[in-house]
N, C-alpha and C. Protein backbone atom coordinates (compact mmCIF):
# COMPACT_ATOMS: atom_id res chain seq x y z
N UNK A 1 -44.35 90.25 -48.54
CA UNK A 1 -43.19 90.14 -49.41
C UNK A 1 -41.93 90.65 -48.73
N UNK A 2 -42.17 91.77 -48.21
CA UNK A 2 -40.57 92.34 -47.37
C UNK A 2 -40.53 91.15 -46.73
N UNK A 3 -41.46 90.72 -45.28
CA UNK A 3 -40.92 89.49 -45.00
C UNK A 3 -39.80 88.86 -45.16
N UNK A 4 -40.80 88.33 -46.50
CA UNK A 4 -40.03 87.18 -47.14
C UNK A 4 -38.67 87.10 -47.20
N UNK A 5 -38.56 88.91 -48.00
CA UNK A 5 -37.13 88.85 -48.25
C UNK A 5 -36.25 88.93 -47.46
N UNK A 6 -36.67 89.26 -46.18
CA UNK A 6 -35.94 89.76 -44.76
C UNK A 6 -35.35 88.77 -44.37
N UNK A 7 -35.71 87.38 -44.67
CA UNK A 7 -36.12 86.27 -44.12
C UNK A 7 -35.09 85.59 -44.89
N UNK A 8 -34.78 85.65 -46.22
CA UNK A 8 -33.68 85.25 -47.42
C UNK A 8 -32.20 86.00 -47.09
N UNK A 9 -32.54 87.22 -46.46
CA UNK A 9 -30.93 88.09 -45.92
C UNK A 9 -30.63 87.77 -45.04
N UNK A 10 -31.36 87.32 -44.32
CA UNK A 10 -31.01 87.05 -43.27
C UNK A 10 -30.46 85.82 -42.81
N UNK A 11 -31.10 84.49 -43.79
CA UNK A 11 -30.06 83.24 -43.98
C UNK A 11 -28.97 83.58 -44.51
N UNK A 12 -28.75 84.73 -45.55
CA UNK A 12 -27.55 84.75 -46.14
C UNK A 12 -26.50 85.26 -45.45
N UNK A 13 -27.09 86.49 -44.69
CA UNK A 13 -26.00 86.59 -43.77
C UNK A 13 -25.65 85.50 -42.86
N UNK A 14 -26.25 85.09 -42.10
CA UNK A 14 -25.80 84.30 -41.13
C UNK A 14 -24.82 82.97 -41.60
N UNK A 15 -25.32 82.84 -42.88
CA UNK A 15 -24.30 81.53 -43.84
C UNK A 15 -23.26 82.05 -44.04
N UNK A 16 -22.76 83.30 -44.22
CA UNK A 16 -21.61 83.96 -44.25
C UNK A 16 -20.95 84.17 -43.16
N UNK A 17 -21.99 84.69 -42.33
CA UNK A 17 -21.12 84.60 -40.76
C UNK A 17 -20.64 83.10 -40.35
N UNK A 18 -21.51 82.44 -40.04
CA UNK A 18 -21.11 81.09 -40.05
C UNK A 18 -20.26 80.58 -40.77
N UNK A 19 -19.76 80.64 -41.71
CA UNK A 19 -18.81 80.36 -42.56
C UNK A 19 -17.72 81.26 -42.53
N UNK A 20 -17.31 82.26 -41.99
CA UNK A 20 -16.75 82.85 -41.68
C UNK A 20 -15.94 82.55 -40.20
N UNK A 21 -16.56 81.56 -39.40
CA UNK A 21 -16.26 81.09 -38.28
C UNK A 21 -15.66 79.69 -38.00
N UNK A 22 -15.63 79.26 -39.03
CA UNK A 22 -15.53 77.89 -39.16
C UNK A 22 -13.81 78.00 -39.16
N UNK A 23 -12.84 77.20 -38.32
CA UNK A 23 -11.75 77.45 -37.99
C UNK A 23 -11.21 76.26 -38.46
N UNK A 24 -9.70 77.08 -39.46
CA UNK A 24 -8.93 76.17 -39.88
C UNK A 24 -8.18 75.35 -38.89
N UNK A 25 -8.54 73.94 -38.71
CA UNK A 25 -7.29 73.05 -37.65
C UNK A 25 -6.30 73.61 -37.41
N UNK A 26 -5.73 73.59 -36.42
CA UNK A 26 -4.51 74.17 -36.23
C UNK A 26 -3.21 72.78 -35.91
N UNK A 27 -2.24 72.96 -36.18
CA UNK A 27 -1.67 72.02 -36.12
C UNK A 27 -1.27 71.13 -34.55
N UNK A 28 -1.39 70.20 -34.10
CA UNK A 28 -0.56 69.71 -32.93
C UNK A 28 0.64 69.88 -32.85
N UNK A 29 1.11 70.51 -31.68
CA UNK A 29 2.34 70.28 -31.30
C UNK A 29 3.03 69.38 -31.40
N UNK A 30 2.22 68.03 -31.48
CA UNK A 30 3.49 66.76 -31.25
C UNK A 30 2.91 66.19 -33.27
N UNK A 31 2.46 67.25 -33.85
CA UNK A 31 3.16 66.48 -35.17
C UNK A 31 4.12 67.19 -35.43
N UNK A 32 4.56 68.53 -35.17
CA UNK A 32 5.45 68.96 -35.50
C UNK A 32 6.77 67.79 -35.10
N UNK A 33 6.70 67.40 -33.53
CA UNK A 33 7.57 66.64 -33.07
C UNK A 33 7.41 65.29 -33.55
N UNK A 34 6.83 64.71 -34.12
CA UNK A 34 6.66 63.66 -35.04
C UNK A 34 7.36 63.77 -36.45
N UNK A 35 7.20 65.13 -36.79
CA UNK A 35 7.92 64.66 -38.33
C UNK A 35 9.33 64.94 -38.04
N UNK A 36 9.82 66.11 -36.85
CA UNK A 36 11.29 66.07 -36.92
C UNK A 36 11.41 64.76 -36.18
N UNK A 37 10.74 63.97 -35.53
CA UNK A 37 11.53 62.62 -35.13
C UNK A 37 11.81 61.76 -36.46
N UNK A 38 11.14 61.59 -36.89
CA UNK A 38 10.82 60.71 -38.76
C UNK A 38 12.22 61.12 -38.96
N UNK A 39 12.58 63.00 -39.31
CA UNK A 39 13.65 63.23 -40.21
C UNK A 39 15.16 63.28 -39.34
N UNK A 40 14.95 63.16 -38.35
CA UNK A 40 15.92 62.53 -37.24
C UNK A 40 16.71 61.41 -37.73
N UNK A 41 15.21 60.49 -37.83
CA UNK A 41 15.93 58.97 -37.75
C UNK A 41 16.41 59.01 -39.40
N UNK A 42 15.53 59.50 -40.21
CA UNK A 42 16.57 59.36 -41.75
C UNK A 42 17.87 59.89 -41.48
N UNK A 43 17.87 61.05 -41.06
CA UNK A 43 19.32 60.92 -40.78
C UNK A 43 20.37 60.42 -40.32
N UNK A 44 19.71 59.48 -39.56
CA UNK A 44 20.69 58.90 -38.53
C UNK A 44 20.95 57.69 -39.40
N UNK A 45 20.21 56.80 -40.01
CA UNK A 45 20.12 55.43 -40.87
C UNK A 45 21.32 56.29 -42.31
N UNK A 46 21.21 57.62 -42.20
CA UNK A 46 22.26 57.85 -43.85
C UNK A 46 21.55 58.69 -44.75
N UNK A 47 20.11 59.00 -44.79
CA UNK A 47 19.45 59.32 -45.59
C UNK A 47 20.28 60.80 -46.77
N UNK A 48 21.25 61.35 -45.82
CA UNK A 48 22.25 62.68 -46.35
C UNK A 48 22.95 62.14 -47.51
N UNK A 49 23.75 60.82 -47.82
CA UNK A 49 23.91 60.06 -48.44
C UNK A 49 23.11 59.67 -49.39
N UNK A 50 21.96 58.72 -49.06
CA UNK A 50 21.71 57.96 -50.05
C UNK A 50 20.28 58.36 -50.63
N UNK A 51 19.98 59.00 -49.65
CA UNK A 51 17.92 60.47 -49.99
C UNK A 51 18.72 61.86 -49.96
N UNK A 52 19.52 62.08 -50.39
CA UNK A 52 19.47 63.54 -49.89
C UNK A 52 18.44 64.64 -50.61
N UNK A 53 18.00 64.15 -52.07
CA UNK A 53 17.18 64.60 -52.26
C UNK A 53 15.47 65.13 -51.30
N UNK A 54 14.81 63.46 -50.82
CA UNK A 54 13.92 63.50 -50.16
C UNK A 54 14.25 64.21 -48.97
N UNK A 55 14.85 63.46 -48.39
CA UNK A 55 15.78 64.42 -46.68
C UNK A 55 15.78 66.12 -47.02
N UNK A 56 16.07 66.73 -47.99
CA UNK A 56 16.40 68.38 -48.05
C UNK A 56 14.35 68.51 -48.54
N UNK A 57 13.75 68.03 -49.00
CA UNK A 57 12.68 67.77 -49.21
C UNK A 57 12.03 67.96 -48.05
N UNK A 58 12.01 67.07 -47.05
CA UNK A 58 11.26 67.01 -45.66
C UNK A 58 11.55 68.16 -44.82
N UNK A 59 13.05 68.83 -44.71
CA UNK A 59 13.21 69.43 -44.00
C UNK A 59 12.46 70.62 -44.65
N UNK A 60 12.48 70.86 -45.80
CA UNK A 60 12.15 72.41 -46.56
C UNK A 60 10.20 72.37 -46.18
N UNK A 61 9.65 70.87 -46.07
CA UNK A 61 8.42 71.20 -45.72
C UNK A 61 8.10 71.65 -44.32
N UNK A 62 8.92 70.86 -43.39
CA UNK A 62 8.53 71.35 -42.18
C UNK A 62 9.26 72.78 -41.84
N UNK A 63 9.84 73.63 -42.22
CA UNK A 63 10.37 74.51 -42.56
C UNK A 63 9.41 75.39 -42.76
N UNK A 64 8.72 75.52 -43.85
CA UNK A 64 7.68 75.97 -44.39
C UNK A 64 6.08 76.11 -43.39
N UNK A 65 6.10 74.76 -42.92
CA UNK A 65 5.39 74.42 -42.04
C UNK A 65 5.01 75.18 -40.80
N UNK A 66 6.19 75.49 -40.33
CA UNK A 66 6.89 76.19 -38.98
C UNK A 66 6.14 78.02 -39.42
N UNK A 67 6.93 78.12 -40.69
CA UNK A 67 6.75 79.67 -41.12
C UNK A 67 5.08 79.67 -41.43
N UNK A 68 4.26 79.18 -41.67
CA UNK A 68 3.11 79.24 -41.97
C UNK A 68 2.32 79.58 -40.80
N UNK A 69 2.72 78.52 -39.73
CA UNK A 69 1.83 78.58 -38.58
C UNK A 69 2.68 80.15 -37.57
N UNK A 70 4.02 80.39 -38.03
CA UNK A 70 4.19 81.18 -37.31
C UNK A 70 3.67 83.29 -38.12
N UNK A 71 3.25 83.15 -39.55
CA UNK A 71 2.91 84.16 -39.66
C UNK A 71 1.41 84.37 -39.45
N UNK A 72 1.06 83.34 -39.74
CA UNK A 72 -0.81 83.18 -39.29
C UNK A 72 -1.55 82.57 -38.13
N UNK A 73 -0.68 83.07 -36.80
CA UNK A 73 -1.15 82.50 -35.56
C UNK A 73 -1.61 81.38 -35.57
N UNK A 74 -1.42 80.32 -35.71
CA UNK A 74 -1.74 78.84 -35.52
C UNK A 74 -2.71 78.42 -35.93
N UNK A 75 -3.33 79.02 -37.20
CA UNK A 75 -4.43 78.59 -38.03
C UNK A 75 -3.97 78.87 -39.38
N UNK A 76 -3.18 78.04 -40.16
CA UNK A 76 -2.93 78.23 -41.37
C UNK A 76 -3.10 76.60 -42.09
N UNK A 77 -3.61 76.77 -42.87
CA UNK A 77 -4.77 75.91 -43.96
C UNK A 77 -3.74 75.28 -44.16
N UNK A 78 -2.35 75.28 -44.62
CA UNK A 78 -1.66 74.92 -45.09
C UNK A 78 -0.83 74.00 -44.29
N UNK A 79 -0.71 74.29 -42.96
CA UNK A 79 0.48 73.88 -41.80
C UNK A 79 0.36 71.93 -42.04
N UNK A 80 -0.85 71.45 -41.71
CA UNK A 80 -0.94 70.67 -41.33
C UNK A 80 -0.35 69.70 -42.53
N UNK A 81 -1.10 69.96 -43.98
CA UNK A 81 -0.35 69.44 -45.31
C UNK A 81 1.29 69.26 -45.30
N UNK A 82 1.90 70.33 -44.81
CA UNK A 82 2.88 70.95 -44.83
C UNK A 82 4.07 69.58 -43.92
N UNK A 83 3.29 69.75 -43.13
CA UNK A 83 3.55 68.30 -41.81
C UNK A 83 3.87 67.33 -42.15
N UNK A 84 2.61 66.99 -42.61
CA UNK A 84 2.26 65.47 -43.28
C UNK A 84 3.13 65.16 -44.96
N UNK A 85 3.52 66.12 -45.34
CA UNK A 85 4.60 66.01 -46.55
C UNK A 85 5.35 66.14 -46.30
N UNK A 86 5.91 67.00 -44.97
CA UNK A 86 7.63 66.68 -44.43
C UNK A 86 7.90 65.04 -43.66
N UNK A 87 6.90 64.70 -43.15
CA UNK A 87 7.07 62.94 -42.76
C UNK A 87 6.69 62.32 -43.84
N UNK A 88 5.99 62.44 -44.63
CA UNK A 88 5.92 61.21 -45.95
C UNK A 88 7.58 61.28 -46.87
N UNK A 89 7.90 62.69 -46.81
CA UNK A 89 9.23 62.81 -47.46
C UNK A 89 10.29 61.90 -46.44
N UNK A 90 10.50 62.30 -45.54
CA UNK A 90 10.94 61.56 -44.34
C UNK A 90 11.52 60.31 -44.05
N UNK A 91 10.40 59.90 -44.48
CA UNK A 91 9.89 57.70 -44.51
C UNK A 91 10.43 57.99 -45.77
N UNK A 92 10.26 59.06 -46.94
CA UNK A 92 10.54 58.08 -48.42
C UNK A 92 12.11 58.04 -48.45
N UNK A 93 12.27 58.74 -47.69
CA UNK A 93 14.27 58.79 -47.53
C UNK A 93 14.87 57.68 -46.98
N UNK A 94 14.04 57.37 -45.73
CA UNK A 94 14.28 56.19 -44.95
C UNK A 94 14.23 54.92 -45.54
N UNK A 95 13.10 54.52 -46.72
CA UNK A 95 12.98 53.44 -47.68
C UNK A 95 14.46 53.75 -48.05
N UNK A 96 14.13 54.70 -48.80
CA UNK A 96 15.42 55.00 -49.86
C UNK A 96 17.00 54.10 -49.73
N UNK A 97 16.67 54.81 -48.76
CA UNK A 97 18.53 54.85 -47.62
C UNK A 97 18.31 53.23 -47.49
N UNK A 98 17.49 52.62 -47.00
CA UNK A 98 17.21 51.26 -46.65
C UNK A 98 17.76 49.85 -47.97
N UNK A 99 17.16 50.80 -49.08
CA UNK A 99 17.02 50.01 -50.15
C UNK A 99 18.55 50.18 -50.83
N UNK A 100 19.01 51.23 -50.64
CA UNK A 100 20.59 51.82 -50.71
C UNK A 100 21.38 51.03 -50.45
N UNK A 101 21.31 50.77 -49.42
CA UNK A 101 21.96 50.02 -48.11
C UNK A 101 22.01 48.19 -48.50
N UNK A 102 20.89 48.03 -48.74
CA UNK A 102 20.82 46.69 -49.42
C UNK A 102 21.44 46.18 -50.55
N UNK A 103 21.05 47.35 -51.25
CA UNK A 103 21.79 46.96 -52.84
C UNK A 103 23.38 46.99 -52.83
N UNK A 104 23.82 47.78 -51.80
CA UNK A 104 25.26 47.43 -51.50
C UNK A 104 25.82 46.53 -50.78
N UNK A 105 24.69 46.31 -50.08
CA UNK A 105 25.51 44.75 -49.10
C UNK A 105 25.62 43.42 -50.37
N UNK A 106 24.16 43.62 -51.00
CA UNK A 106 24.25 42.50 -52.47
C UNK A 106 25.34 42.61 -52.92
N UNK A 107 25.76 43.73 -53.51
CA UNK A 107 26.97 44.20 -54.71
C UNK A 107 27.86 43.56 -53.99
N UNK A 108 28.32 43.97 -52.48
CA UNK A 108 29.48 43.04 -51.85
C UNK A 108 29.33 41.67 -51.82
N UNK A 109 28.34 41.50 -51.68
CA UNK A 109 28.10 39.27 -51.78
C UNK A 109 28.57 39.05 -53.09
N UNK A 110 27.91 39.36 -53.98
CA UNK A 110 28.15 39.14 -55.18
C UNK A 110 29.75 39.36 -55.52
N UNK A 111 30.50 40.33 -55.27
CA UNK A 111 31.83 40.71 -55.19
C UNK A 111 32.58 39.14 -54.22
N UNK A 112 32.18 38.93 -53.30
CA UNK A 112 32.99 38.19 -52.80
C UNK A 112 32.26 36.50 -53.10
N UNK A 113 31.37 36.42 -53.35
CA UNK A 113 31.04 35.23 -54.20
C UNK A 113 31.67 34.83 -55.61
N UNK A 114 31.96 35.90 -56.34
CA UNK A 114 33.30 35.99 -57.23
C UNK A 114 34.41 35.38 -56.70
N UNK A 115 34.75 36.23 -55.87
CA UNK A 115 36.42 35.83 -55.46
C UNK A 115 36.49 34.79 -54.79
N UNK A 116 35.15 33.91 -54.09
CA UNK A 116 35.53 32.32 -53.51
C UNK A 116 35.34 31.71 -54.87
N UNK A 117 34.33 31.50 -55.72
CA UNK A 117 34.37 31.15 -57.42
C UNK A 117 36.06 30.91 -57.81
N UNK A 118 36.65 32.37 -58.01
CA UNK A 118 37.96 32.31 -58.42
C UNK A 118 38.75 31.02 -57.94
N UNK A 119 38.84 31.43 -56.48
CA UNK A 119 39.69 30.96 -55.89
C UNK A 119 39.66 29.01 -56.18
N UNK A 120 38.11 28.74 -56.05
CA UNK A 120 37.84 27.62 -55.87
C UNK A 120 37.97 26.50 -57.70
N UNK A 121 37.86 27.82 -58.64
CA UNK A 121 38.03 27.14 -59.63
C UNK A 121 39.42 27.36 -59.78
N UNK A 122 40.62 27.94 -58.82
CA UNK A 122 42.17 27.94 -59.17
C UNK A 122 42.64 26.98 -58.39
N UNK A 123 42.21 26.90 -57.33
CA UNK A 123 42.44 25.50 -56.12
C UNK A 123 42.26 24.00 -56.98
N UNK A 124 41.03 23.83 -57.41
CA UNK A 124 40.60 22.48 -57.83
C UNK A 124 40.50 22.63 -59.54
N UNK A 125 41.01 23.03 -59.96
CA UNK A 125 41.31 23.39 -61.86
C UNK A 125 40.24 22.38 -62.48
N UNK A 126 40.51 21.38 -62.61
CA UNK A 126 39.69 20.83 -63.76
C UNK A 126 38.36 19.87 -62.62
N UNK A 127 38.32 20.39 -61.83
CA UNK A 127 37.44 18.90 -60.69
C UNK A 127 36.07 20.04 -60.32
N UNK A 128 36.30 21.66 -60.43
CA UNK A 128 35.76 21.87 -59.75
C UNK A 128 34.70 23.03 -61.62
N UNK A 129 33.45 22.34 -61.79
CA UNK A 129 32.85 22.95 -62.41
C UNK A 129 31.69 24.14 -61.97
């Protein structure tokens, strides 16, 4: 019977040790440099403008990101999440800004599709329906 039980503590410890060893990923260097490239280019396309929400978003994750891995020596559970939500924020700025950008070039067509309209129903008055 001691055995036995010797035999039950002794998986348990070792499942604890072992589990105790099991190491949180640590982040790559080049995602860090991946998501500030992402929040680079939103910036550069306008995202301050037209995401500034998402854009102050991305930066505050990789921010966070940075401070995580730098108080818990390069194993923090969190870093890598942290990453990967400052580039998804990133891209959603970059849509953003994109879709921004569009809806104003429309608004101007539409604006100046008006004013040939005008013009063309003041030119040709009754010929031009």
């Amino acid at each position: 019977m001691n055995n036995y039980l010797f035999k039950i503590i002794l998986i348990i410890f070792l499942s604890v040790l072992l589990s105790a060893c099991v190491s949180t990923p640590q982040p790559q260097p080049r995602a860090f440099a991946t998501a500030e490239a992402v929040i680079e280019q939103a910036e550069r396309i306008g995202a301050g403008e037209y995401a500034p929400t998402e854009l102050t978003h991305a930066r505050e994750r990789l921010a966070q990101a940075r401070d995580a891995v730098e108080t818990s020596g390069r194993k923090s559970p969190n870093a890598n999440f942290l990453i990967e939500q400052a580039e998804i924020n990133a891209e959603l700025a970059i849509a953003r800004s994109q879709l921004a950008k569009t809806r104003d070039r429309v608004s101007q067509k539409r604006k100046d599709n008006a004013k040939l309209l005008k013009s063309l129903q003041q030119t040709y008055a009754g010929e031009f329906e």
